[in-house]
N, C-alpha and C. Protein backbone atom coordinates (compact mmCIF):
# COMPACT_ATOMS: atom_id res chain seq x y z
N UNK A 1 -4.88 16.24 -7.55
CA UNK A 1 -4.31 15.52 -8.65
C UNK A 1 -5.39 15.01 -9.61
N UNK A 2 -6.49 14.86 -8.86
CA UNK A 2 -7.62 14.06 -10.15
C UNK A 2 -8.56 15.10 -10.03
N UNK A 3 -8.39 16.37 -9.96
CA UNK A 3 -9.26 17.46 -10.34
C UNK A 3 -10.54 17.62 -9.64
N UNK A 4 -10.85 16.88 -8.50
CA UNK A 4 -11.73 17.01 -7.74
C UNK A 4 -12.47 17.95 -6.69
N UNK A 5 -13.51 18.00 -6.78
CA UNK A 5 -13.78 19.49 -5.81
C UNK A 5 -13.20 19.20 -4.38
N UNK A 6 -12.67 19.98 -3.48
CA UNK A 6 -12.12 19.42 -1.79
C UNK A 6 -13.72 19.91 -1.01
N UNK A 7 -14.16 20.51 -1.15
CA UNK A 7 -15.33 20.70 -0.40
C UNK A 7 -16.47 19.79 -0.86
N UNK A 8 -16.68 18.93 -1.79
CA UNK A 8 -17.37 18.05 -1.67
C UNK A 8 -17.68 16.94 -0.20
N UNK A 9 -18.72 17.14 0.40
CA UNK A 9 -18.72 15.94 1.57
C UNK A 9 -18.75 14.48 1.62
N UNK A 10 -18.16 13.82 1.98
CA UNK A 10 -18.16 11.95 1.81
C UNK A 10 -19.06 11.65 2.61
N UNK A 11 -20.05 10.60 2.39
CA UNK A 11 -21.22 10.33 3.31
C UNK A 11 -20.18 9.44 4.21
N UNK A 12 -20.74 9.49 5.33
CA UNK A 12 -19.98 8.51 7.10
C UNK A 12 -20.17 7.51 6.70
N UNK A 13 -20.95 6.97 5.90
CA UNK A 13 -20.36 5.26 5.71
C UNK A 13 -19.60 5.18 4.60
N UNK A 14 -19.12 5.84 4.15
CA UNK A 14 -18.02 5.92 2.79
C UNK A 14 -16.78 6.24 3.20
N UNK A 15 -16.39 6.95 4.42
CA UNK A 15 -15.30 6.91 4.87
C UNK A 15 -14.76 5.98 5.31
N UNK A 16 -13.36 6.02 5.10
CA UNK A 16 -12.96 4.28 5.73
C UNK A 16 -12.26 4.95 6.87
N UNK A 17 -12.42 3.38 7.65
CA UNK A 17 -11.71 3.77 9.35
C UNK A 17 -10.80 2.68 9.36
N UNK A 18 -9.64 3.51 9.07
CA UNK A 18 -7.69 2.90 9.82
C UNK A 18 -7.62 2.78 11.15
N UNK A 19 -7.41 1.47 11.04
CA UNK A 19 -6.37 0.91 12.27
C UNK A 19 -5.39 1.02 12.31
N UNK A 20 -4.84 1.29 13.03
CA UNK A 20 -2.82 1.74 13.17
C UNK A 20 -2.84 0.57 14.28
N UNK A 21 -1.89 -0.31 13.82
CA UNK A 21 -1.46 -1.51 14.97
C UNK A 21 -0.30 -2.44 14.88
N UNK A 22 0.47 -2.32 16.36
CA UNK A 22 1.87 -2.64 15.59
C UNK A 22 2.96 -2.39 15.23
N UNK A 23 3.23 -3.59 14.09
CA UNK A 23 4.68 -3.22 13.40
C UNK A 23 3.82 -3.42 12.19
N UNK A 24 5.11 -3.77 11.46
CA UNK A 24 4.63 -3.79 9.76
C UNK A 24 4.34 -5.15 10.00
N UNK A 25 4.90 -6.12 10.85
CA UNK A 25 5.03 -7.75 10.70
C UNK A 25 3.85 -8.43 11.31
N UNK A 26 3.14 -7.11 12.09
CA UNK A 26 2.57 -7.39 13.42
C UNK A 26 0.90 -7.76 12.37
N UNK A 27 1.16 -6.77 11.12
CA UNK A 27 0.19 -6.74 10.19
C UNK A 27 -0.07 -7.85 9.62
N UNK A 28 0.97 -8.47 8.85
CA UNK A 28 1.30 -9.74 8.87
C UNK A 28 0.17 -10.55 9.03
N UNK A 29 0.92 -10.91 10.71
CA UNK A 29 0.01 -11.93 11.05
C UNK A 29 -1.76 -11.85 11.49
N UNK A 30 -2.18 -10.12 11.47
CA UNK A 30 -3.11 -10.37 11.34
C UNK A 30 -3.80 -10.76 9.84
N UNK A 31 -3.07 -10.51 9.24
CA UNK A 31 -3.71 -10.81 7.62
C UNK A 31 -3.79 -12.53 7.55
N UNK A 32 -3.01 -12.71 8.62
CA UNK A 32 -2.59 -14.18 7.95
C UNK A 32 -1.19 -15.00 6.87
N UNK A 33 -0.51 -13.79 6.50
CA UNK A 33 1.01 -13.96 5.89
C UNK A 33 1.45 -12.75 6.14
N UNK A 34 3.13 -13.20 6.46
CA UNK A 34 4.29 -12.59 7.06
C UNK A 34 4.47 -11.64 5.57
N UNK A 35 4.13 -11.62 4.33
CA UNK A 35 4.24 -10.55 3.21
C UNK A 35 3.82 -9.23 3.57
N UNK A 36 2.63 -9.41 3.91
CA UNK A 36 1.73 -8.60 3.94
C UNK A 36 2.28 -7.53 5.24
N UNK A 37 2.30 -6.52 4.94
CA UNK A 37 2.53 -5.12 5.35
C UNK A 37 1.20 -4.09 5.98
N UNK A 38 0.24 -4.43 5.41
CA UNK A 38 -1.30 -3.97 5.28
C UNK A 38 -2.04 -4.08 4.50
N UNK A 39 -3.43 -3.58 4.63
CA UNK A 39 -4.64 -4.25 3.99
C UNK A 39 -5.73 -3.95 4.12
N UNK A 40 -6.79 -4.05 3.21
CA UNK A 40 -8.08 -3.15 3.07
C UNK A 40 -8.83 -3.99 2.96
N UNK A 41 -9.46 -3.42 3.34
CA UNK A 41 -11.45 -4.07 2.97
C UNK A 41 -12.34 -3.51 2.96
N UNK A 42 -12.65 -3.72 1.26
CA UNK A 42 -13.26 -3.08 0.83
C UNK A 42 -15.27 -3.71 1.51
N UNK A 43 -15.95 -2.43 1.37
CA UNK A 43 -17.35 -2.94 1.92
C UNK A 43 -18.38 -1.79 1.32
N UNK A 44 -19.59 -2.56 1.09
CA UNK A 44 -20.44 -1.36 0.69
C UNK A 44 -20.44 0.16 2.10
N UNK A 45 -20.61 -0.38 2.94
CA UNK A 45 -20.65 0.72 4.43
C UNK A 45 -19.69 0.52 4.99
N UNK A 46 -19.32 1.27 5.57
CA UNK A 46 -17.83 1.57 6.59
C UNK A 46 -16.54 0.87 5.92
N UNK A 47 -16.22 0.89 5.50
CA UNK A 47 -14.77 0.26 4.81
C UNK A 47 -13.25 0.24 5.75
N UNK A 48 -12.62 -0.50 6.18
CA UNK A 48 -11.82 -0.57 7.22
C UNK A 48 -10.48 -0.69 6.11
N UNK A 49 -9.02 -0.42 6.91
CA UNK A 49 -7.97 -0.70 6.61
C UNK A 49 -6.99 -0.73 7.48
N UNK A 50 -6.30 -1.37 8.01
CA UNK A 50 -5.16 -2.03 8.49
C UNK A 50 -3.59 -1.85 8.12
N UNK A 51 -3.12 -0.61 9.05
CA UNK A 51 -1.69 -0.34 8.96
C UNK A 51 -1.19 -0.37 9.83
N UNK A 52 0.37 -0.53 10.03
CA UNK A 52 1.07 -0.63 11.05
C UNK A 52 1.05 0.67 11.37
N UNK A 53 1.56 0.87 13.13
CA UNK A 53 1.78 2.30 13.79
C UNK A 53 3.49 2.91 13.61
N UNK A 54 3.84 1.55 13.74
CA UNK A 54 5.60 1.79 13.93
C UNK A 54 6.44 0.95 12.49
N UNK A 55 7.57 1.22 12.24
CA UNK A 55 8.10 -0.17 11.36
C UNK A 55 8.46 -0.86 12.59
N UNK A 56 9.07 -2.11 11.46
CA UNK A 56 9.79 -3.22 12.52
C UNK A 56 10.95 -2.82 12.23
N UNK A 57 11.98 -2.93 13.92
CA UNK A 57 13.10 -2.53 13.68
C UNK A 57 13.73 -4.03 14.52
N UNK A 58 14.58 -4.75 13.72
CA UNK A 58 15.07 -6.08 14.10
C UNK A 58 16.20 -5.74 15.09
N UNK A 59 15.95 -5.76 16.25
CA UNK A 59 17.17 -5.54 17.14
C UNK A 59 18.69 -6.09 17.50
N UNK A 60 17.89 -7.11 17.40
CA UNK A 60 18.97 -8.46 17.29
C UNK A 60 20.07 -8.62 16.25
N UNK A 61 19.62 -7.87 15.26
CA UNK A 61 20.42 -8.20 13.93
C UNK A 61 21.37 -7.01 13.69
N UNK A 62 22.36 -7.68 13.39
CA UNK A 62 23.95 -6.80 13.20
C UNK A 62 23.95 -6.15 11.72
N UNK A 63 23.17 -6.52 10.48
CA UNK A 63 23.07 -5.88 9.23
C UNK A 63 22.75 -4.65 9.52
N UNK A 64 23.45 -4.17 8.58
CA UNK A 64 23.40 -2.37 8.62
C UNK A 64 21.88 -2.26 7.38
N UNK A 65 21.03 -1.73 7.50
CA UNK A 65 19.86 -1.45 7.34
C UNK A 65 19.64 -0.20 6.30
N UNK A 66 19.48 -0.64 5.14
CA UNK A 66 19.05 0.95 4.75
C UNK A 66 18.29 1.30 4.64
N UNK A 67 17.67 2.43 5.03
CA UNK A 67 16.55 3.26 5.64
C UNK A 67 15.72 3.27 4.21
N UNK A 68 16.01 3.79 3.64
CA UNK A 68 15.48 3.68 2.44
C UNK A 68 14.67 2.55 1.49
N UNK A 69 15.02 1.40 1.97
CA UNK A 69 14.66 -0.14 1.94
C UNK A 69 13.59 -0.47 2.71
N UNK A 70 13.08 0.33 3.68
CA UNK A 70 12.42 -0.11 4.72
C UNK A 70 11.01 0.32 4.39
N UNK A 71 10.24 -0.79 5.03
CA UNK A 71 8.82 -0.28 4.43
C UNK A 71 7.85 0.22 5.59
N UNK A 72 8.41 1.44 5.66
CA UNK A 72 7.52 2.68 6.30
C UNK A 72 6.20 2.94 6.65
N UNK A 73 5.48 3.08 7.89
CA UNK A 73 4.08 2.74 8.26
C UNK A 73 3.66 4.24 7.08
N UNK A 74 4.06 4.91 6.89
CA UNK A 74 3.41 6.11 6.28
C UNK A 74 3.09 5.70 4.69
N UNK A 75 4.08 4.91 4.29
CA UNK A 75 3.99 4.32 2.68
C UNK A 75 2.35 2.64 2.67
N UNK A 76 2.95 2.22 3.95
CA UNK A 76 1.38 1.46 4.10
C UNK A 76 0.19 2.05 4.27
N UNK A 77 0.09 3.29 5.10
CA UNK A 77 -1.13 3.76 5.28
C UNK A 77 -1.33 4.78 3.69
N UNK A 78 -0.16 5.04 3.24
CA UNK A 78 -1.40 5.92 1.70
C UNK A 78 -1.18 4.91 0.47
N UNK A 79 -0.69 3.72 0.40
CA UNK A 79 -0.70 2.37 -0.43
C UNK A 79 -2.02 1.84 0.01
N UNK A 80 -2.55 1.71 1.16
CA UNK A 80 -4.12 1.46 1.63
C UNK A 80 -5.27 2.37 1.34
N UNK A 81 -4.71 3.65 1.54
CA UNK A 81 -5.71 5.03 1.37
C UNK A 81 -5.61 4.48 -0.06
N UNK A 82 -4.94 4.39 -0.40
CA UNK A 82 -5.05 4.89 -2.23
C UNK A 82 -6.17 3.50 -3.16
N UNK A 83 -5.71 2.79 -2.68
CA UNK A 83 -7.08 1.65 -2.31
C UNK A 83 -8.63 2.08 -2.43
N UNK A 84 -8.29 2.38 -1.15
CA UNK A 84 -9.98 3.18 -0.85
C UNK A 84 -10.45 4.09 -1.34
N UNK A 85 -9.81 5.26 -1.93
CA UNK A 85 -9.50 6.31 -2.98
C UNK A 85 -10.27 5.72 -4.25
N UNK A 86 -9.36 4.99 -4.88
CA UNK A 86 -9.67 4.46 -6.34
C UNK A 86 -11.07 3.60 -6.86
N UNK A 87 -11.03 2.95 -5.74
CA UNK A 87 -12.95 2.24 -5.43
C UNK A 87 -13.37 2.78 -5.15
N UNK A 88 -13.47 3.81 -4.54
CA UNK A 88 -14.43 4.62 -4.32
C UNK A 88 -14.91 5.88 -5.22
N UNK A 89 -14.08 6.35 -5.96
CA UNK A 89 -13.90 7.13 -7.07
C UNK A 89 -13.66 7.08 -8.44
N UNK A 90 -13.01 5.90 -9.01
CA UNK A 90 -13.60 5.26 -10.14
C UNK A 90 -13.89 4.22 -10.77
N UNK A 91 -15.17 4.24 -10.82
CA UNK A 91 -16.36 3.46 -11.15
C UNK A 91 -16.50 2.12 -12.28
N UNK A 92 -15.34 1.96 -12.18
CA UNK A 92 -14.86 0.43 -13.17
C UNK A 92 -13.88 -0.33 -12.70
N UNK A 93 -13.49 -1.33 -13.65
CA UNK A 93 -12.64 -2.64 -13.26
C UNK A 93 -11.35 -1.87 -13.32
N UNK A 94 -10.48 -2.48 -12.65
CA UNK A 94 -8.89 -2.58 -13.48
C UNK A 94 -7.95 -4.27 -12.98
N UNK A 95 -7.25 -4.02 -14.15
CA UNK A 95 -6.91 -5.52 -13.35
C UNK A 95 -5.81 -5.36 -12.70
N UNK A 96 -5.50 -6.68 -11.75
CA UNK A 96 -4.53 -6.24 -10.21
C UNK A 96 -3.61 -5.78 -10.53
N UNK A 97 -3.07 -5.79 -11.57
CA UNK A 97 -1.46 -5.37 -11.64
C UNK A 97 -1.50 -3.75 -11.68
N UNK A 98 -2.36 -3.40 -12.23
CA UNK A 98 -2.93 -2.07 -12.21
C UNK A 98 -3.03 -1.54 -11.44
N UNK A 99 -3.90 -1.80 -9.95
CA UNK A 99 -4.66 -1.44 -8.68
C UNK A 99 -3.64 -1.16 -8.09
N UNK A 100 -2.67 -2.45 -8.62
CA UNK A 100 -1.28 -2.36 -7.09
C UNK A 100 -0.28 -0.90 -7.54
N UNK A 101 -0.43 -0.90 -9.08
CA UNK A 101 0.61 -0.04 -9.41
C UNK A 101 0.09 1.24 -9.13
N UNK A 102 -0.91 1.44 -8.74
CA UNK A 102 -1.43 2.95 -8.84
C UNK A 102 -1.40 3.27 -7.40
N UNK A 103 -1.45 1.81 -6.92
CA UNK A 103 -1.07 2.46 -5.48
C UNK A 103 0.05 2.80 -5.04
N UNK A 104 1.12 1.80 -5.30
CA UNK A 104 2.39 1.84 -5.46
C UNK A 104 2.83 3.40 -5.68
N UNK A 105 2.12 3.85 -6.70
CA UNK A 105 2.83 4.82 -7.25
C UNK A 105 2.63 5.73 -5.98
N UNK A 106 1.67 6.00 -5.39
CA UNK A 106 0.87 6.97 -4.78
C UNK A 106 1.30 6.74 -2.95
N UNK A 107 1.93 5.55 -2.98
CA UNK A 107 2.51 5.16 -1.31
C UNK A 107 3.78 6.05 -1.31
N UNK A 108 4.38 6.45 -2.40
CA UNK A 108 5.70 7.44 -1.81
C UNK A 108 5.10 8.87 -1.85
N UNK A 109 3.91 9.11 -2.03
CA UNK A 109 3.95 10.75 -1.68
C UNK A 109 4.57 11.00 -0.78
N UNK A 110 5.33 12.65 -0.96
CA UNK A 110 5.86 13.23 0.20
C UNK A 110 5.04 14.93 0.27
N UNK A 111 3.73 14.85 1.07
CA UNK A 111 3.78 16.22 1.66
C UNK A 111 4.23 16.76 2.41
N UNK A 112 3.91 18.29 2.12
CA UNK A 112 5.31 19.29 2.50
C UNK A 112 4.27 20.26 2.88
N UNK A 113 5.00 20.87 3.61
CA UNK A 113 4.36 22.06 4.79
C UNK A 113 3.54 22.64 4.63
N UNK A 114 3.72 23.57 2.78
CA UNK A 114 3.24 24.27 2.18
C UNK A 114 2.25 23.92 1.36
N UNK A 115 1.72 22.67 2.28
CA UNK A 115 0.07 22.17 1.33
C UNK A 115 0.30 21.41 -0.16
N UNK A 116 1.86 21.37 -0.85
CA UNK A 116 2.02 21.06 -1.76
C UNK A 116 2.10 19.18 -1.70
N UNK A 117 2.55 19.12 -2.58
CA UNK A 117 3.01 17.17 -2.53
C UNK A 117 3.33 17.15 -3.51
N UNK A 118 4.37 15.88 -3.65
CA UNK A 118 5.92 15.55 -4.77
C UNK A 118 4.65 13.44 -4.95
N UNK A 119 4.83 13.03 -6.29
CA UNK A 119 4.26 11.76 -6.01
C UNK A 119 5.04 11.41 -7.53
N UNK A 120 5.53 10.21 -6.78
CA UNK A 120 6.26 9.25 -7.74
C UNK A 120 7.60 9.20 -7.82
N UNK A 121 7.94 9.03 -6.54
CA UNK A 121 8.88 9.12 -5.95
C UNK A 121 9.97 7.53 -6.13
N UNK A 122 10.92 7.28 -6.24
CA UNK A 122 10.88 6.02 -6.68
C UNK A 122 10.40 4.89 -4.93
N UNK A 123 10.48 3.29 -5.39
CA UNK A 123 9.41 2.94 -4.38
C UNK A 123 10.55 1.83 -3.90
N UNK A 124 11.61 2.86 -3.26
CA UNK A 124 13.11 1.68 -2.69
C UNK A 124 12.38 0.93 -1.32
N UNK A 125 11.52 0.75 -1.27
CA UNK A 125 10.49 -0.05 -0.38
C UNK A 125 10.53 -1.75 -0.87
N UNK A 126 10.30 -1.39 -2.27
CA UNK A 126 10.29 -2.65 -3.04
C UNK A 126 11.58 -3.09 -3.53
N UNK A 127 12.49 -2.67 -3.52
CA UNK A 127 14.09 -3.14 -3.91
C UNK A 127 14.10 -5.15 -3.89
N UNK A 128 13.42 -5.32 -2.79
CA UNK A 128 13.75 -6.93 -2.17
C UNK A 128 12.96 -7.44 -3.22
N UNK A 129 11.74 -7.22 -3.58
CA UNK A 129 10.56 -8.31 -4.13
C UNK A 129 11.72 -7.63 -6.40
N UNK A 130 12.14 -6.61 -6.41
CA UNK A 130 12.34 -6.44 -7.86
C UNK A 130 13.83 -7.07 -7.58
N UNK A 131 14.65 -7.46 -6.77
CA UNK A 131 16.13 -7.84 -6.99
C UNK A 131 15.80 -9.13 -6.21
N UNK A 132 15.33 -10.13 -5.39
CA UNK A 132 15.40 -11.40 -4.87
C UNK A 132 14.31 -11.91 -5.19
N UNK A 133 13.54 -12.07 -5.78
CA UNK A 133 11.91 -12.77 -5.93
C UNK A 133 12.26 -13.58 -7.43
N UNK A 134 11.50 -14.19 -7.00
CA UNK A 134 11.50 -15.11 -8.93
C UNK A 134 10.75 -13.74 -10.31
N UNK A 135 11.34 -14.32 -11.17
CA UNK A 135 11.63 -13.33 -12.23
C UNK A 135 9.72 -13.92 -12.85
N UNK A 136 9.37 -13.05 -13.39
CA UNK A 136 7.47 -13.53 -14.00
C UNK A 136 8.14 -13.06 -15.34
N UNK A 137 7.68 -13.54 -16.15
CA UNK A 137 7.76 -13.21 -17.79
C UNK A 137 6.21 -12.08 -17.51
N UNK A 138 5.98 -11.94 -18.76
CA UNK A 138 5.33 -10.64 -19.44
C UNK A 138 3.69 -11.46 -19.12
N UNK A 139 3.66 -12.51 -19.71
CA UNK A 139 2.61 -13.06 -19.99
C UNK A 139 2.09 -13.83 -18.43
N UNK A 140 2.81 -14.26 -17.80
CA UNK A 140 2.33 -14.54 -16.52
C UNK A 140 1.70 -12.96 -15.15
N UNK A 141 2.79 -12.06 -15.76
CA UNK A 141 2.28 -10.58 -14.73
C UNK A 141 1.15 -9.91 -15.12
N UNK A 142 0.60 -10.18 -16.34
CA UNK A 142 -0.54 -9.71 -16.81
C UNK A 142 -1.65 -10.76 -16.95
N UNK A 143 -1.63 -12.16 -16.66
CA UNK A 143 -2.73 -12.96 -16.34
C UNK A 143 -3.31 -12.61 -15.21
N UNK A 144 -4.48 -12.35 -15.27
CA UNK A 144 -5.32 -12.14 -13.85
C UNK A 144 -5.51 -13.45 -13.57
N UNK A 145 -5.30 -14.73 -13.65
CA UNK A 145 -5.55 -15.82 -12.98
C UNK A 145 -4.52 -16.39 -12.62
N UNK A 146 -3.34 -15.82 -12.73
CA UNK A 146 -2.07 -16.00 -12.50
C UNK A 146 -2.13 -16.02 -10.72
N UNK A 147 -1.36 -16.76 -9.79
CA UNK A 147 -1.38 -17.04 -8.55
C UNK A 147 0.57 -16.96 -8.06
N UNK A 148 0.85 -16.10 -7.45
CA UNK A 148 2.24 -15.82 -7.17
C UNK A 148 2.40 -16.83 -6.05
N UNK A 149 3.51 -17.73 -6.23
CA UNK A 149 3.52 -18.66 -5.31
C UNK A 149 4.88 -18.59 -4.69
N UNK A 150 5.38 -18.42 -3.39
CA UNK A 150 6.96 -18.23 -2.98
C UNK A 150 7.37 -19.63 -3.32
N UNK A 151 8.67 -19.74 -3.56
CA UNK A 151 9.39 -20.93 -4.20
C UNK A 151 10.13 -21.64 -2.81
């Protein structure tokens, strides 16, 4: 997609090393908030990232679930890759709303057998935070000093 040679080699400390652990919630609490799904860290050498292995599937609970709603260890681990991807490959700022959206965009790839891939898929992952979350005007989602606070 970004025109890059595939046989180029990544030096071993430029590769990042995923953790698969878990649920999605389980991620959570290692981050330190129940939001959080997964997470990167970024580092000059070895760069780590943090995804769940399994989703969480609430047993207990009688709501019928749509699958589609659910936020998928496969959509955390390339929403993280894509992270590590973009710092590592191009060489300037962007601001967060940016970072998240490019990842965003890039967490629904779907590859397919035939070596191909579909990306930009819509991201019914996020349904909850765009239909129940407090509404941001224009001018607060584009402040980088802006601080999202749950109500």
């Amino acid at each position: 997609m970004q025109n890059m040679p595939a046989d180029k080699p990544v030096p071993h400390v430029n590769k990042v090393v995923v953790y698969r652990y878990g649920e999605t919630r389980t991620i959570g609490q290692l981050a330190g908030s129940a939001g959080v799904a997964g997470f990167y860290i970024p580092r000059a050498a070895y760069p780590v990232a943090f995804t769940p292995a399994r989703a969480y599937v609430n047993s207990g609970s009688r709501e019928r679930v749509d699958d589609r709603s659910q936020m998928k260890p496969e959509v955390v681990l390339f929403h993280e890759y894509t992270h590590h991807f973009m710092l590592n490959t191009f060489h300037t700022t962007y601001p967060s709303w940016y970072v998240e959206g490019f990842a965003e965009a890039n967490s629904t790839i779907e590859l397919r057998p035939d070596g191909s891939f579909l990306v930009g898929r819509p991201a019914n992952h996020r349904s909850f935070e765009l239909f129940e979350m407090q509404q941001l005007n224009v001018a607060k989602l584009l402040d980088p000093a802006f601080k999202y606070e749950k109500m």
